[in-house]
Protein backbone atom coordinates (compact mmCIF):
# COMPACT_ATOMS: atom_id res chain seq x y z
CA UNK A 1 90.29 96.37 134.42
CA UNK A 2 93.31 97.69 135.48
CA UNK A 3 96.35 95.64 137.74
CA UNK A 4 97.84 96.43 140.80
CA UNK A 5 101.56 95.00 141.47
CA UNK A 6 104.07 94.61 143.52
CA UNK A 7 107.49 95.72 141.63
CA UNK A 8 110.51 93.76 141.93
CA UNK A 9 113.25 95.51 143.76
CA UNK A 10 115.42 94.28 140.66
CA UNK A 11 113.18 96.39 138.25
CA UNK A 12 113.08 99.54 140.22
CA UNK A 13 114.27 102.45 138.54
CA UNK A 14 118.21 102.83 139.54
CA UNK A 15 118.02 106.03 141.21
CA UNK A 16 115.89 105.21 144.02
CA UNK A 17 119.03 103.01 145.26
CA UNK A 18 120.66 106.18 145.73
CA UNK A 19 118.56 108.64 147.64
CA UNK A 20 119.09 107.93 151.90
CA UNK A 21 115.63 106.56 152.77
CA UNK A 22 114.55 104.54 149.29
CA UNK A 23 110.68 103.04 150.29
CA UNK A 24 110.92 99.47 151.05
CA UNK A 25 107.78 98.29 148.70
CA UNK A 26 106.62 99.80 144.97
CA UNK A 27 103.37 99.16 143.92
CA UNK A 28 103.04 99.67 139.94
CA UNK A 29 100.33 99.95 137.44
CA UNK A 30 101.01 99.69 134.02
CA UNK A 31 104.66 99.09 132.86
CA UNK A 32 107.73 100.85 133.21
CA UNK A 33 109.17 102.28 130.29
CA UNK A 34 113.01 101.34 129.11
CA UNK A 35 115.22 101.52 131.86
CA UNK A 36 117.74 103.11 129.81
CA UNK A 37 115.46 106.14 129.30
CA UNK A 38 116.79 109.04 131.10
CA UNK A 39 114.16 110.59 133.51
CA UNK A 40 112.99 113.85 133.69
CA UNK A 41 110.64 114.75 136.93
CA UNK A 42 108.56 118.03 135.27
CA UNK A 43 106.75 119.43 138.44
CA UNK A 44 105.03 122.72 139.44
CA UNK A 45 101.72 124.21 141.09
CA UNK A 46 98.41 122.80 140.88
CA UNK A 47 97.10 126.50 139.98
CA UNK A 48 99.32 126.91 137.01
CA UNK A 49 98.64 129.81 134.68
CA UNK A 50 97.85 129.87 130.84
CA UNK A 51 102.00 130.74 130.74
CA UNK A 52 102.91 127.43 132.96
CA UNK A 53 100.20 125.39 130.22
CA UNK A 54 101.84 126.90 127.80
CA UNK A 55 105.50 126.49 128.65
CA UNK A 56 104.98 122.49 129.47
CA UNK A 57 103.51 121.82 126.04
CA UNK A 58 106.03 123.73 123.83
CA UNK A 59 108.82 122.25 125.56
CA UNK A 60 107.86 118.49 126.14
CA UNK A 61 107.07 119.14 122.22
CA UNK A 62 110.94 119.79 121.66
CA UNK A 63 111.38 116.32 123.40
CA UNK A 64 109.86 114.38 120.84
CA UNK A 65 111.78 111.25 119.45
CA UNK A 66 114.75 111.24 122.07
CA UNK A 67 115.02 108.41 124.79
CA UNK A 68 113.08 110.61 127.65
CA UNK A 69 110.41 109.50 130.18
CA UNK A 70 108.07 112.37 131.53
CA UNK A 71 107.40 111.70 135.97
CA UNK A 72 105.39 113.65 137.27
CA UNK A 73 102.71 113.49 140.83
CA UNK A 74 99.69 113.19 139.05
CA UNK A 75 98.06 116.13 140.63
CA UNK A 76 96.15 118.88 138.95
CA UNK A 77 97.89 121.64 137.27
CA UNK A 78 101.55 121.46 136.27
CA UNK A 79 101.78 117.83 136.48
CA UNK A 80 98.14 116.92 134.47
CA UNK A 81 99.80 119.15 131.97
CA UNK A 82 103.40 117.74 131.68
CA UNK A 83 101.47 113.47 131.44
CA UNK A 84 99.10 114.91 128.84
CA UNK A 85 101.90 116.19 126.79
CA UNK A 86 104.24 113.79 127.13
CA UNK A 87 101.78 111.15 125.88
CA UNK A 88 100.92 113.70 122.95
CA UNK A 89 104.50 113.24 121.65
CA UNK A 90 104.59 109.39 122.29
CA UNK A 91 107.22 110.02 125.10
CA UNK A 92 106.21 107.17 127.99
CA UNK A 93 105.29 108.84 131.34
CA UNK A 94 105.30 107.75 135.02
CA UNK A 95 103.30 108.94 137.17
CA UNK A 96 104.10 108.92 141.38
CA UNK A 97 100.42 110.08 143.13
CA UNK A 98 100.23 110.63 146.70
CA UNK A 99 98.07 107.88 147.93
CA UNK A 100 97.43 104.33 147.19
CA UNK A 101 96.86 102.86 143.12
CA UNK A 102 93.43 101.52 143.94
CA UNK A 103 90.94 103.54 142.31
CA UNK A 104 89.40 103.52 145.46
CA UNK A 105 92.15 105.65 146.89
CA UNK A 106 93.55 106.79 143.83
CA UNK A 107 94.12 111.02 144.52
CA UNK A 108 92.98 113.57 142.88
CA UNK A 109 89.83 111.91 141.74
CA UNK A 110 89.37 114.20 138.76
CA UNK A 111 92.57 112.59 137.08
CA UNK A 112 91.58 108.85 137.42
CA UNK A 113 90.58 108.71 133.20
CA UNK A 114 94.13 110.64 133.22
CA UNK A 115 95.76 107.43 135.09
CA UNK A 116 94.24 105.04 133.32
CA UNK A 117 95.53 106.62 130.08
CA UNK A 118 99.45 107.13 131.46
CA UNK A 119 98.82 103.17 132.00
CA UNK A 120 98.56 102.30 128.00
CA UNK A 121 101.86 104.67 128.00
CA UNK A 122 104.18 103.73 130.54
CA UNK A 123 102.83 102.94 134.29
CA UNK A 124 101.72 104.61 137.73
CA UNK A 125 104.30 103.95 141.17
CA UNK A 126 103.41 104.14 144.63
CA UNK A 127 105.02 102.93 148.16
CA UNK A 128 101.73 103.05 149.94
CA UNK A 129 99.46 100.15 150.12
CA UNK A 130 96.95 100.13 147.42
CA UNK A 131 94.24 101.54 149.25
CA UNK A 132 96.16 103.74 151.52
CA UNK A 133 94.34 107.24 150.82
CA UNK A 134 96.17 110.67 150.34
CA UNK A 135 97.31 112.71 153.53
CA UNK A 136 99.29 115.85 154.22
CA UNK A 137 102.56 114.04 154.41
CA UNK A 138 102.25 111.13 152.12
CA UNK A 139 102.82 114.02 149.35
CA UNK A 140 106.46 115.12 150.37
CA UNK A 141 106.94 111.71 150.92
CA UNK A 142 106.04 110.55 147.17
CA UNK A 143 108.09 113.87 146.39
CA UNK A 144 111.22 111.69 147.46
CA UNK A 145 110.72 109.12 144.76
CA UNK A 146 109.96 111.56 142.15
CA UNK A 147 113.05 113.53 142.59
CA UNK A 148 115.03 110.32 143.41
CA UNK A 149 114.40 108.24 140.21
CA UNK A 150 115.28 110.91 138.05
CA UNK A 151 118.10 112.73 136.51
CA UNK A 152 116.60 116.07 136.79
CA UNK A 153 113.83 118.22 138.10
CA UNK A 154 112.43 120.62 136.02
CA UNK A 155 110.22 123.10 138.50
CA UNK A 156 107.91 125.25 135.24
CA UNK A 157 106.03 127.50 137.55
CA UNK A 158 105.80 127.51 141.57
CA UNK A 159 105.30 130.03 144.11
CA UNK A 160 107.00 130.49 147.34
CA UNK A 161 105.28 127.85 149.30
CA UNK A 162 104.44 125.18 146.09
CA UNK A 163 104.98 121.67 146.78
CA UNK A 164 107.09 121.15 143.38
CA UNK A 165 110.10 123.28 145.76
CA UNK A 166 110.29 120.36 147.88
CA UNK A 167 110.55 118.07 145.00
CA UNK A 168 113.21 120.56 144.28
CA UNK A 169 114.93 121.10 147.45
CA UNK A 170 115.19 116.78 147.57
CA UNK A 171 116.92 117.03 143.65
CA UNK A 172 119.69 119.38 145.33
CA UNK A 173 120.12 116.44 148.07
CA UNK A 174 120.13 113.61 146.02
CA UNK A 175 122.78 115.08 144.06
CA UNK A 176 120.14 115.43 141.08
CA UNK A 177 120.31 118.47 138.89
CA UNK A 178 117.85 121.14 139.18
CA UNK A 179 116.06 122.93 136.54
CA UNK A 180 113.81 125.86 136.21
CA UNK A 181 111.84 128.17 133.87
CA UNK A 182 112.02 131.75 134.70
CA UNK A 183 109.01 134.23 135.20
CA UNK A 184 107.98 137.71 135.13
CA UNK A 185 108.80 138.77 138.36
CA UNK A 186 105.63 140.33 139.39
CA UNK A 187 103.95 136.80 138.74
CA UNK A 188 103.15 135.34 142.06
CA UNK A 189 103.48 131.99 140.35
CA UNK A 190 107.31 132.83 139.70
CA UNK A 191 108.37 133.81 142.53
CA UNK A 192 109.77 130.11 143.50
CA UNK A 193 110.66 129.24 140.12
CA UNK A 194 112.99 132.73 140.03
CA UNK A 195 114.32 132.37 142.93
CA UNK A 196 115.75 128.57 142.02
CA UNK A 197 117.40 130.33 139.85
CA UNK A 198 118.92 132.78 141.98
CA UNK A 199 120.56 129.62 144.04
CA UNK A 200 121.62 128.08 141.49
CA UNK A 201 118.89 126.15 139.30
CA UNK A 202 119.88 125.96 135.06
CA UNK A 203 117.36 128.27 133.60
CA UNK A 204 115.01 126.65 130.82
CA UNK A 205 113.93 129.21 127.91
CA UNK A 206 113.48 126.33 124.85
CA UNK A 207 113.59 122.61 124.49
CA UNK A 208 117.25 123.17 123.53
CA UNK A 209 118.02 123.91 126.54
CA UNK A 210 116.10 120.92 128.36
CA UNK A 211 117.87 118.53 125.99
CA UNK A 212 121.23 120.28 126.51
CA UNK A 213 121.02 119.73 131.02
CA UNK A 214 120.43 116.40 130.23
CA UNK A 215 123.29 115.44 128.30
CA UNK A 216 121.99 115.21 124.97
CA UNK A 217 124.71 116.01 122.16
CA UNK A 218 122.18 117.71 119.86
CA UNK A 219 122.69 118.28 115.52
CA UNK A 220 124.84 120.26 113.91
CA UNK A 221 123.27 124.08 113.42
CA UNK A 222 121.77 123.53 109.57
CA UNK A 223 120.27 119.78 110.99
CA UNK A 224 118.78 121.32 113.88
CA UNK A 225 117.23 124.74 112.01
CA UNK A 226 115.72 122.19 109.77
CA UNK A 227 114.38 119.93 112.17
CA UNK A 228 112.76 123.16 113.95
CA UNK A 229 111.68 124.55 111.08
CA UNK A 230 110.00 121.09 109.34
CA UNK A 231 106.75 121.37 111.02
CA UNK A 232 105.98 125.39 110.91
CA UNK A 233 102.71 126.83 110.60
CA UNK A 234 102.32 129.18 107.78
CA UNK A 235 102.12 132.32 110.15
CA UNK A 236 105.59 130.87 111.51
CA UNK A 237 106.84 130.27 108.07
CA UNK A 238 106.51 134.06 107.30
CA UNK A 239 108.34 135.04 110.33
CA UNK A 240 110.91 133.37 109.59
CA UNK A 241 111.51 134.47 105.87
CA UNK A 242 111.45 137.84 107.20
CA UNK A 243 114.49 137.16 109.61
CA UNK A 244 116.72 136.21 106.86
CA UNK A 245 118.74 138.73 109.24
CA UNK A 246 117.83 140.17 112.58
CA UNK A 247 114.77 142.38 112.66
CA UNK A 248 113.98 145.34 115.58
CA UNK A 249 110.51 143.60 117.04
CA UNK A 250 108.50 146.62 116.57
CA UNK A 251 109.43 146.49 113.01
CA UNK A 252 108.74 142.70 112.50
CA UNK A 253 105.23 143.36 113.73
CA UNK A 254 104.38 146.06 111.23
CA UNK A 255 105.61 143.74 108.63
CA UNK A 256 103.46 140.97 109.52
CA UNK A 257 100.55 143.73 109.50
CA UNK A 258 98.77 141.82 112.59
CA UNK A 259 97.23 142.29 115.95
CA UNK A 260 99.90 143.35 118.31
CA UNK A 261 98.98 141.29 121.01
CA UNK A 262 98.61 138.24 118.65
CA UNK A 263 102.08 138.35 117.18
CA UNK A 264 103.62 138.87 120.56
CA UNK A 265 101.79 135.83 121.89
CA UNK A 266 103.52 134.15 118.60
CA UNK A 267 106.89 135.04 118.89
CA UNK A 268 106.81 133.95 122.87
CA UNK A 269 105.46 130.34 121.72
CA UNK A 270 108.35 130.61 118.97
CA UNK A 271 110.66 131.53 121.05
CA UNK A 272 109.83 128.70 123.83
CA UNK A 273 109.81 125.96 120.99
CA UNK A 274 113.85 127.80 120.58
CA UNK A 275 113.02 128.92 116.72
CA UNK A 276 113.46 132.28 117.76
CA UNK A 277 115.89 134.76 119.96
CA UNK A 278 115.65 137.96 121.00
CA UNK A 279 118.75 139.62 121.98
CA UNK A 280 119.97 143.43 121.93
CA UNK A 281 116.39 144.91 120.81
CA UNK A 282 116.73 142.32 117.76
CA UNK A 283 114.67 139.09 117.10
CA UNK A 284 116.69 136.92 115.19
CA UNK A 285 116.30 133.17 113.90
CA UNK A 286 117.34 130.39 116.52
């Protein structure tokens, strides 16, 4: 049976003595991972697309092994996706829901076996009482602690009117860097996530990338192609030997003699995980 307690100021996470209006109470299930973990708020919409899934689970991936805790809001979509992953790769995970810890209260219902999972891996925060259930402005208020305890915000997919934009818009007050994954522009779902960019956000295309904003001082180029390349899948592997040196794509996929649309889909996971680049109407190795 899970715990519900109160969390000594002295063990709240550091950030949340920075942000104008910290909460004045934090309940907690579970336990908090190391303090000296740097956090990393991954946020987004609740109707995320196969591309948003997608995205979350190559690049939490490229996390694995480095001193990173996953916070996300608990609700459905972007956020189920970015717990379940980080868990997946043994990275500890807080989540910050919207209402009260009580399973009574506990919101969205559908991702109480999810909470009581991210408890055996790290822990579950809230201001509100324990039975205080979810309303429309408890969830920009949670939004506050998410964006306040971390070091960064990384919005994956959002439209224009997506709750994970306030998360974002709070980041950009707190002082707290902002971080987004671009989209095709015709995708409704981008249209927020582009347009962070446009103001300003760091654009996230690989896991590279992620660990770069965040102040990681990553291997040397032959430790890091190894590293990427340790745990390929054979289909992988044969890309790769066939960029020993940069290869038109069209060509590459005659090569590999397979569906069209499956080798694309390929290469776009490869070139999320940051094995791959495509640059002047050349794919080339990472």
């Amino acid at each position: 049976m899970y715990k519900i307690n109160k969390l000594k100021k002295e063990d709240w996470p550091a950030g949340l003595f920075e942000i104008p209006q910290p909460p004045t109470q934090l309940y907690i299930r579970g336990d908090l991972p190391p303090k000296e973990n740097i956090h990393l708020a991954i946020v987004g919409t609740r109707r995320c697309s196969s591309y948003g899934k997608d995205v979350c689970e190559k690049l939490i991936a490229g996390l694995k092994g480095y001193p990173i805790t996953i916070v996300s809001g608990l609700a459905t979509g972007i956020d189920t996706f970015a717990h379940k992953y980080a868990m997946q790769n043994n990275l500890p995970t807080i989540a910050v829901p919207g209402s009260g810890l009580d399973e009574i209260a506990l919101f969205p219902k559908p991702n109480i076996p999810l909470a009581r999972e991210i408890e055996k891996h790290g822990c579950l925060l809230s201001e509100f009482e324990p039975e205080f259930k979810a309303t429309q402005y408890s969830f920009p208020q949670r939004n506050r602690i998410v964006a306040g305890m971390c070091k960064a915000v990384l919005v994956v997919e959002a439209p224009e009117k997506s709750g994970a934009l306030i998360t974002a818009r709070m980041a950009v007050d707190y002082n707290r860097d902002v971080l987004a994954v671009p989209g095709q522009i015709f995708a409704p779902n981008a249209s927020g996530t582009n347009r962070l960019i446009r103001q300003g956000a760091t654009p996230i295309t690989c896991a590279q990338d992620l660990l770069e904003a965040l102040g990681f001082d990553l291997p040397d180029d032959e430790m890091k192609q190894e590293k990427l390349f340790a745990d390929c899948s054979p289909e992988e592997n044969k890309i790769l030997e066939i960029l020993l040196e940069p290869t038109p794509r069209d060509e590459l996929i005659r090569a590999l003699g397979r569906p069209i649309t499956e080798t694309n889909m390929l290469l776009s996971a490869m070139e999320i995980k940051g094995m791959i680049k495509e640059e002047m109407g050349e794919i080339r190795r990472g």
